[in-house]
PDB file of N, CA and C in Angstrom:
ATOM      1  N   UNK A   1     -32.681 137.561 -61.875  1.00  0.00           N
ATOM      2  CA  UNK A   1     -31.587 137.083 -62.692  1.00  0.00           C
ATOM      3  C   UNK A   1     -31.609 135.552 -62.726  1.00  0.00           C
ATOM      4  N   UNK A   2     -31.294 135.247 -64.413  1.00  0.00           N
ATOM      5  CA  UNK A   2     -31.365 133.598 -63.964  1.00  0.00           C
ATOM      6  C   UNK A   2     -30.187 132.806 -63.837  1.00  0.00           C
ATOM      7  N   UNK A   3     -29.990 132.131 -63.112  1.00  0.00           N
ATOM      8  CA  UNK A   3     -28.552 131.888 -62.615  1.00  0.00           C
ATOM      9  C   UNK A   3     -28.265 130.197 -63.345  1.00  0.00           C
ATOM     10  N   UNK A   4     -29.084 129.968 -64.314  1.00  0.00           N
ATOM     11  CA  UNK A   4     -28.981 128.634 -65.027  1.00  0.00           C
ATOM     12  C   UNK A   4     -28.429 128.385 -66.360  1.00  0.00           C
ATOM     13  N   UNK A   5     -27.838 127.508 -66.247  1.00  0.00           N
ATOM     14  CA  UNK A   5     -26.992 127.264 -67.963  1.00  0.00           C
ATOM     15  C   UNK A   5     -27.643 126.402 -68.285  1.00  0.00           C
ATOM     16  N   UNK A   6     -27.263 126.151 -69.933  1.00  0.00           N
ATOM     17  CA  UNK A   6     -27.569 125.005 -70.272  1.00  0.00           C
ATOM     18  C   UNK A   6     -26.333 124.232 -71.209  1.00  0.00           C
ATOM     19  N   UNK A   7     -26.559 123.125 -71.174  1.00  0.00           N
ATOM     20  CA  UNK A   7     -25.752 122.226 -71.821  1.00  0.00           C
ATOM     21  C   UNK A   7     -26.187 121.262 -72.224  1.00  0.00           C
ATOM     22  N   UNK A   8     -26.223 120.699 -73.212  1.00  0.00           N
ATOM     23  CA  UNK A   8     -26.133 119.522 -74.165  1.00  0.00           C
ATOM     24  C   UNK A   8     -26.073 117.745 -72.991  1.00  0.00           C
ATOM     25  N   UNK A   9     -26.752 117.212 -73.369  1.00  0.00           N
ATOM     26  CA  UNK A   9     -26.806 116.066 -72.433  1.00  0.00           C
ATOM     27  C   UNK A   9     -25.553 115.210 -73.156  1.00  0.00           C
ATOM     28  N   UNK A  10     -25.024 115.594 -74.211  1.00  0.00           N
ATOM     29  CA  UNK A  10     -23.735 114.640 -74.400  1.00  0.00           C
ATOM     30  C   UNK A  10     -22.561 115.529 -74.028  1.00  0.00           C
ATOM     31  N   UNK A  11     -22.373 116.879 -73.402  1.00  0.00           N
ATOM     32  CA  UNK A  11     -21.908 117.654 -72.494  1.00  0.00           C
ATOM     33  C   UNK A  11     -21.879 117.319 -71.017  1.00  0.00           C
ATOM     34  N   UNK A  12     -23.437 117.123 -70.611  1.00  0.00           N
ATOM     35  CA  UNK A  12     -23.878 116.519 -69.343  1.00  0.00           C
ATOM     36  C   UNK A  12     -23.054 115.350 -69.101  1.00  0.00           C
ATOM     37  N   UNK A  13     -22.905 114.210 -69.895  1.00  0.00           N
ATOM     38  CA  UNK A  13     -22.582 113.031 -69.667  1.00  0.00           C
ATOM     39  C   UNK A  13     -21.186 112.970 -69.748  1.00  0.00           C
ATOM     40  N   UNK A  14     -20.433 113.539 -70.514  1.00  0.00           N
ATOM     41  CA  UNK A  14     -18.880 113.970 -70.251  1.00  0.00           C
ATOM     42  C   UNK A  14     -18.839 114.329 -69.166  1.00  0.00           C
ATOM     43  N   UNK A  15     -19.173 115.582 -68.652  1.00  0.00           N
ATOM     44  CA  UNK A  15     -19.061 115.974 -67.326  1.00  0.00           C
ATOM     45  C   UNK A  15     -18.714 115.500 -66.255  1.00  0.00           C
ATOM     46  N   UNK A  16     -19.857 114.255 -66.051  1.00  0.00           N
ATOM     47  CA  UNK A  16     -20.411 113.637 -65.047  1.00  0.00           C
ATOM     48  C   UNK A  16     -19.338 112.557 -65.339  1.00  0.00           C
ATOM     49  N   UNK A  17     -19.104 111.914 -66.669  1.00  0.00           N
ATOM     50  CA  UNK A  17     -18.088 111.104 -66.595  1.00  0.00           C
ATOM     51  C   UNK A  17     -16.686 111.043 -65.745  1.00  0.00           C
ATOM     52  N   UNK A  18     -15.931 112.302 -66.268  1.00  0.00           N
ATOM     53  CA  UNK A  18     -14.843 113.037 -65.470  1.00  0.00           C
ATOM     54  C   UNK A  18     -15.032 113.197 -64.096  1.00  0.00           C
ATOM     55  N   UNK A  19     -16.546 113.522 -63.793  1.00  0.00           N
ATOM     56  CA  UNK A  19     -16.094 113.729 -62.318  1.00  0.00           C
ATOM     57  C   UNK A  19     -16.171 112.502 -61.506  1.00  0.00           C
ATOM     58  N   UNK A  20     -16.715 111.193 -61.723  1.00  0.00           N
ATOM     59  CA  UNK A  20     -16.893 109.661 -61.434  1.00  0.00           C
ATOM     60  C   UNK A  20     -15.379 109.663 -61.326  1.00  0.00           C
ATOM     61  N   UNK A  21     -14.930 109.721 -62.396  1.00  0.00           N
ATOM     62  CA  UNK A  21     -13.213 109.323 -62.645  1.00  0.00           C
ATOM     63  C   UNK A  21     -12.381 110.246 -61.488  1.00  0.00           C
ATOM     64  N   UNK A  22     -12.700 111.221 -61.480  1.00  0.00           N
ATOM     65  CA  UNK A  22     -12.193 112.002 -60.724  1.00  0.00           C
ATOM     66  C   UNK A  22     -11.793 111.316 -58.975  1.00  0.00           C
ATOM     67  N   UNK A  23     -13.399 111.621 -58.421  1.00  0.00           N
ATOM     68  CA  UNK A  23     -13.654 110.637 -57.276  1.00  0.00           C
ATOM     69  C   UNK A  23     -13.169 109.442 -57.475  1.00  0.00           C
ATOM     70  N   UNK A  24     -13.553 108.709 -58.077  1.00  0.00           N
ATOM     71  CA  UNK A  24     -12.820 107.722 -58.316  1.00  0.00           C
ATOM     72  C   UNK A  24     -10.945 107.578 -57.834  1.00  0.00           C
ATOM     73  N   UNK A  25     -10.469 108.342 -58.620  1.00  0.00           N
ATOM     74  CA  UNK A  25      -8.892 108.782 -58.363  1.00  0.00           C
ATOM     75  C   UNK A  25      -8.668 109.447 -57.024  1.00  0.00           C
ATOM     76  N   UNK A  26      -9.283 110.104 -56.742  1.00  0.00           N
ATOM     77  CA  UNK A  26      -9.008 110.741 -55.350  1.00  0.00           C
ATOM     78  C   UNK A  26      -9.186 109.299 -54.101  1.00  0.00           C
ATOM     79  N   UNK A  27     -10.578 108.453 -54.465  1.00  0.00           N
ATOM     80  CA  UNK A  27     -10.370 107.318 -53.302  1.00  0.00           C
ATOM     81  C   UNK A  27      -9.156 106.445 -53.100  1.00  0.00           C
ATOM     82  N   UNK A  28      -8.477 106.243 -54.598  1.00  0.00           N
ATOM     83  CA  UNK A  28      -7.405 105.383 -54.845  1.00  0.00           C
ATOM     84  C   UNK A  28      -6.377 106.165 -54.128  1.00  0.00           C
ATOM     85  N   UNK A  29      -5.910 107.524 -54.328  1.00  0.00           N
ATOM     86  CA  UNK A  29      -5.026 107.768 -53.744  1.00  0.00           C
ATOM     87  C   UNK A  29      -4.915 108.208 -52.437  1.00  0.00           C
ATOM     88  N   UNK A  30      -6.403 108.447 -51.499  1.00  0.00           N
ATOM     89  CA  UNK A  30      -6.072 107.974 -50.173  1.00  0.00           C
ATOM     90  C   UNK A  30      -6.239 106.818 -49.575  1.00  0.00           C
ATOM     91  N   UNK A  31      -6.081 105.641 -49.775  1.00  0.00           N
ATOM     92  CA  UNK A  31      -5.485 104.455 -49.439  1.00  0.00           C
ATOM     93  C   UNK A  31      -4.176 104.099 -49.646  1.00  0.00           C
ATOM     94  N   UNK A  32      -3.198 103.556 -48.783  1.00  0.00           N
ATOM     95  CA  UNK A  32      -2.282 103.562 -48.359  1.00  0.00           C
ATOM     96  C   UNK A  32      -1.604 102.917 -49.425  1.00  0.00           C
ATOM     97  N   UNK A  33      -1.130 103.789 -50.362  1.00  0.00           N
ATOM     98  CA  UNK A  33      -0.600 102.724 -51.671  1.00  0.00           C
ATOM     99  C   UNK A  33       0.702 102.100 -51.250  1.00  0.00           C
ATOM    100  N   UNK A  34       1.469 102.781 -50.635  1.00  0.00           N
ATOM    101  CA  UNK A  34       3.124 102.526 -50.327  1.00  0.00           C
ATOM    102  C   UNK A  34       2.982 101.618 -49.185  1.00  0.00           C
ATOM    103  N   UNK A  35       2.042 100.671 -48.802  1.00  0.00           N
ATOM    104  CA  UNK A  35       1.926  99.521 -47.742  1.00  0.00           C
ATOM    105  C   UNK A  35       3.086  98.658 -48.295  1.00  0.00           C
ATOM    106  N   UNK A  36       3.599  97.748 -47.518  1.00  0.00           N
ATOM    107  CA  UNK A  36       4.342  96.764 -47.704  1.00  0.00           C
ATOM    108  C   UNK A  36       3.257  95.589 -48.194  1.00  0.00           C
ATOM    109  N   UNK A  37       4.145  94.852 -49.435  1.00  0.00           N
ATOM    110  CA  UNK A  37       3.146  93.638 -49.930  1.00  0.00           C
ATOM    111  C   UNK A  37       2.975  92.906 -48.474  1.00  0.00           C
ATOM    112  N   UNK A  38       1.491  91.929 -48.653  1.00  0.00           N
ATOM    113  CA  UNK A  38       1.424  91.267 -46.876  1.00  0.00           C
ATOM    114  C   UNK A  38       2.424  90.162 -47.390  1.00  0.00           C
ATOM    115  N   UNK A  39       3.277  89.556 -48.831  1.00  0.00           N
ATOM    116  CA  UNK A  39       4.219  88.209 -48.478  1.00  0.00           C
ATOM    117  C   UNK A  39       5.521  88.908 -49.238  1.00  0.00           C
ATOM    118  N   UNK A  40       6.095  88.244 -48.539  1.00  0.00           N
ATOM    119  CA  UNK A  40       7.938  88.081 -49.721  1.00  0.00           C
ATOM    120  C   UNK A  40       7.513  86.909 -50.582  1.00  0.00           C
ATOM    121  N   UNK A  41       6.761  86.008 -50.299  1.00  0.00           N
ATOM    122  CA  UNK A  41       6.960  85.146 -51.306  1.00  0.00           C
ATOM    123  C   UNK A  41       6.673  85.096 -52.582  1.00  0.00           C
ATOM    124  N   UNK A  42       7.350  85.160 -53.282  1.00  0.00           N
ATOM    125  CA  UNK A  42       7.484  85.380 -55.037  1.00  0.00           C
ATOM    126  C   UNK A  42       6.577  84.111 -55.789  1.00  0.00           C
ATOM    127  N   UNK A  43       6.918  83.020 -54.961  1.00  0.00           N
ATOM    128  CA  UNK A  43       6.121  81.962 -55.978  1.00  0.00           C
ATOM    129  C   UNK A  43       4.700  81.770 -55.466  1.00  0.00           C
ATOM    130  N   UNK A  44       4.087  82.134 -54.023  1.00  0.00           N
ATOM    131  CA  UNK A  44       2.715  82.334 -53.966  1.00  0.00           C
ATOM    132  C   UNK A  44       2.251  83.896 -54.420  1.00  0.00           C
ATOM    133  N   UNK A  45       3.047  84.967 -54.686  1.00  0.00           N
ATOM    134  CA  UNK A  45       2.412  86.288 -55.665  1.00  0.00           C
ATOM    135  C   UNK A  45       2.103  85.605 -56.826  1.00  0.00           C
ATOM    136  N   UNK A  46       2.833  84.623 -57.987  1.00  0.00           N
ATOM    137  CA  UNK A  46       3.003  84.191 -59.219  1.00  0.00           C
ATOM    138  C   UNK A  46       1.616  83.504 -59.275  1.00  0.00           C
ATOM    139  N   UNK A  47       1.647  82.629 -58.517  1.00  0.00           N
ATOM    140  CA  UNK A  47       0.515  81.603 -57.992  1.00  0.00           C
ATOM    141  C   UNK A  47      -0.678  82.795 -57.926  1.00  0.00           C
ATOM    142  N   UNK A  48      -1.357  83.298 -57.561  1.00  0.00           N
ATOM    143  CA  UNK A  48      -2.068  84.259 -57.232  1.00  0.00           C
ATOM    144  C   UNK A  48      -2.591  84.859 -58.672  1.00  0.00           C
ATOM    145  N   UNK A  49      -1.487  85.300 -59.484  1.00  0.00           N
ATOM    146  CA  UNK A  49      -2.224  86.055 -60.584  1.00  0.00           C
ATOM    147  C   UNK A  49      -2.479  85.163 -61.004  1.00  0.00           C
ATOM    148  N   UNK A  50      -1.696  84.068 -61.398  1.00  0.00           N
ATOM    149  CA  UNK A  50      -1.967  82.810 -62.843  1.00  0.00           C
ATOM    150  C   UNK A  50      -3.383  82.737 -62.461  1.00  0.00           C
ATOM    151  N   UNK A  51      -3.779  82.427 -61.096  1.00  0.00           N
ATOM    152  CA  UNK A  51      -5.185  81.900 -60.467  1.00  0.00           C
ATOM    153  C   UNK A  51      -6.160  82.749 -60.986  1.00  0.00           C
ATOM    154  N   UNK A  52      -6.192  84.171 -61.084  1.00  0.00           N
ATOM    155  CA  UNK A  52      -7.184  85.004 -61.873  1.00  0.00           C
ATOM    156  C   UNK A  52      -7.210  85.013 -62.979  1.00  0.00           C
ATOM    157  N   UNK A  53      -6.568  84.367 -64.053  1.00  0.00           N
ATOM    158  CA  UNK A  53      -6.831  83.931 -65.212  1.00  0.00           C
ATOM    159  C   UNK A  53      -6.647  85.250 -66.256  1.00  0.00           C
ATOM    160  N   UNK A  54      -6.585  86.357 -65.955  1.00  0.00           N
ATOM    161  CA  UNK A  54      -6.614  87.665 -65.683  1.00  0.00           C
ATOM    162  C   UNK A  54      -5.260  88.250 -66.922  1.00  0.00           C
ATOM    163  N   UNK A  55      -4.285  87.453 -66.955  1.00  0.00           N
ATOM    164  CA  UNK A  55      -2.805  87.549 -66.988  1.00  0.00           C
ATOM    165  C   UNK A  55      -2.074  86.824 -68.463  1.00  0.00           C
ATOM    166  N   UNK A  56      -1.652  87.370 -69.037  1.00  0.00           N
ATOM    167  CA  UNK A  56      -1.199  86.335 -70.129  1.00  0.00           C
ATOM    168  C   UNK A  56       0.419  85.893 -69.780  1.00  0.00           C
ATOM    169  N   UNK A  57       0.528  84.674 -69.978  1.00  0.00           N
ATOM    170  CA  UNK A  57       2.294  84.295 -69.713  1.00  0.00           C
ATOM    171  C   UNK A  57       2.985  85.286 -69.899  1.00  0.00           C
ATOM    172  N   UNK A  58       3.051  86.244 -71.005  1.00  0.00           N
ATOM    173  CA  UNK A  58       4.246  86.957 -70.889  1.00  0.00           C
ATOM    174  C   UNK A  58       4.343  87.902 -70.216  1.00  0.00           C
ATOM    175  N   UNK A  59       3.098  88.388 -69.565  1.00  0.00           N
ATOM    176  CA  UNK A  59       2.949  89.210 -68.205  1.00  0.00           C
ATOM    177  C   UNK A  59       3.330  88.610 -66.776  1.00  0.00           C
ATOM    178  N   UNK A  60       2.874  87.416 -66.914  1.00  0.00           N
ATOM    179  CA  UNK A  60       3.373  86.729 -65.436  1.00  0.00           C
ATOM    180  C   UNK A  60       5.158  86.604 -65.382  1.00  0.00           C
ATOM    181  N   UNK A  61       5.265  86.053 -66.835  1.00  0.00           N
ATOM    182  CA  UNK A  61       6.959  86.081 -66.922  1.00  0.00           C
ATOM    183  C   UNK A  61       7.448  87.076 -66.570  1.00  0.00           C
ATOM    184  N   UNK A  62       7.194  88.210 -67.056  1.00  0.00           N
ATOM    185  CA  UNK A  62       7.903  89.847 -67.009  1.00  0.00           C
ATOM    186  C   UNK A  62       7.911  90.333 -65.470  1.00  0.00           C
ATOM    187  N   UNK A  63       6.705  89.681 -64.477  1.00  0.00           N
ATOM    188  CA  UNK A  63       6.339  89.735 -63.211  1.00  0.00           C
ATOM    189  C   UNK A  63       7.326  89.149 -62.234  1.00  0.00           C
ATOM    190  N   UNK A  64       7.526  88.130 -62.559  1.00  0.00           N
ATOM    191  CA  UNK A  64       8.317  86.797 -61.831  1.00  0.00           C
ATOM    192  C   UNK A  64       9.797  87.464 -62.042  1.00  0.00           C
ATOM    193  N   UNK A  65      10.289  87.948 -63.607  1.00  0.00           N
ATOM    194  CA  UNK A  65      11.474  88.576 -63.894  1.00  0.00           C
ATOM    195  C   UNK A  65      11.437  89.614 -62.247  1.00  0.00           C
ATOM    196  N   UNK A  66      10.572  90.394 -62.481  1.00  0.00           N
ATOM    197  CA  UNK A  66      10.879  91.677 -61.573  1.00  0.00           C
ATOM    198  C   UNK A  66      10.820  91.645 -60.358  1.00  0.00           C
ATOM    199  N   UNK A  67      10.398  90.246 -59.948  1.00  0.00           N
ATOM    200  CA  UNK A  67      10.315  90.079 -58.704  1.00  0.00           C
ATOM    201  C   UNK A  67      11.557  89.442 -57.854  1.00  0.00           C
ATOM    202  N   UNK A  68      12.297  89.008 -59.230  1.00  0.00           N
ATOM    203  CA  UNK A  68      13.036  88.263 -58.728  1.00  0.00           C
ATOM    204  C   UNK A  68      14.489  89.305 -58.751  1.00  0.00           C
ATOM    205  N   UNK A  69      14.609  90.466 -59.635  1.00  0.00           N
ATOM    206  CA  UNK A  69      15.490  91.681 -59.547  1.00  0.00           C
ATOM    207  C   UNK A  69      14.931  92.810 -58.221  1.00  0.00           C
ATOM    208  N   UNK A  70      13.722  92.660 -57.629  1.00  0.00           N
ATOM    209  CA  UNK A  70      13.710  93.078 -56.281  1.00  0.00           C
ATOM    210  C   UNK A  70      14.250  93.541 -55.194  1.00  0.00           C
ATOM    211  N   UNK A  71      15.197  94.203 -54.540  1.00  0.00           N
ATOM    212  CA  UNK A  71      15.674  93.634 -53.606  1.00  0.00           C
ATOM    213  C   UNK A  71      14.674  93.850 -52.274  1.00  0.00           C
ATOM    214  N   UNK A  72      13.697  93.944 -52.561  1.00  0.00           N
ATOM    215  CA  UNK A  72      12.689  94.203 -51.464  1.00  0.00           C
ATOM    216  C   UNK A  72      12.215  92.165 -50.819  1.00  0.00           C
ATOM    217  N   UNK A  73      12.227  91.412 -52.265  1.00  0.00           N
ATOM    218  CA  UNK A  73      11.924  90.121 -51.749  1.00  0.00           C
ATOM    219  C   UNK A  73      13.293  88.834 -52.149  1.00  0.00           C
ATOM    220  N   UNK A  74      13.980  89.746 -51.842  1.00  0.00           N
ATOM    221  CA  UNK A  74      15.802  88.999 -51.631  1.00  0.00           C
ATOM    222  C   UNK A  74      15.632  88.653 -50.189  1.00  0.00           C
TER     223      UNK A  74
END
């Protein structure tokens, strides 16, 4: 009996995609997401993203907003 399938290599590559993502997701969620940030400080977090360049003002603004409605860094 032959115990082999076949599939399409743009089948194959979906596949394999999903399961990257997959693993992927499973490493993220055993690391300790609910850690405490290592600072309270709001204006070296701010400092930090601007520095990765990463961020457009109205993201850092919206950031700084929420950090500052917090009561975790009150």
């Amino acid at each position: 009996m032959n115990n082999q399938v076949t599939i399409s290599k743009r089948e194959y590559r979906r596949l394999l995609d999903r399961a990257f993502r997959f693993e992927h997701l499973k490493q993220l969620l055993q690391e300790d997401i609910f850690s405490l940030p290592p600072t309270r400080d709001t204006k070296e977090i701010i400092k930090e993203f601007q520095e990765t360049g990463k961020y457009t003002k109205k993201f850092i603004d919206s950031l700084a907003r929420g950090l500052r409605r917090s009561s975790y860094f009150k």
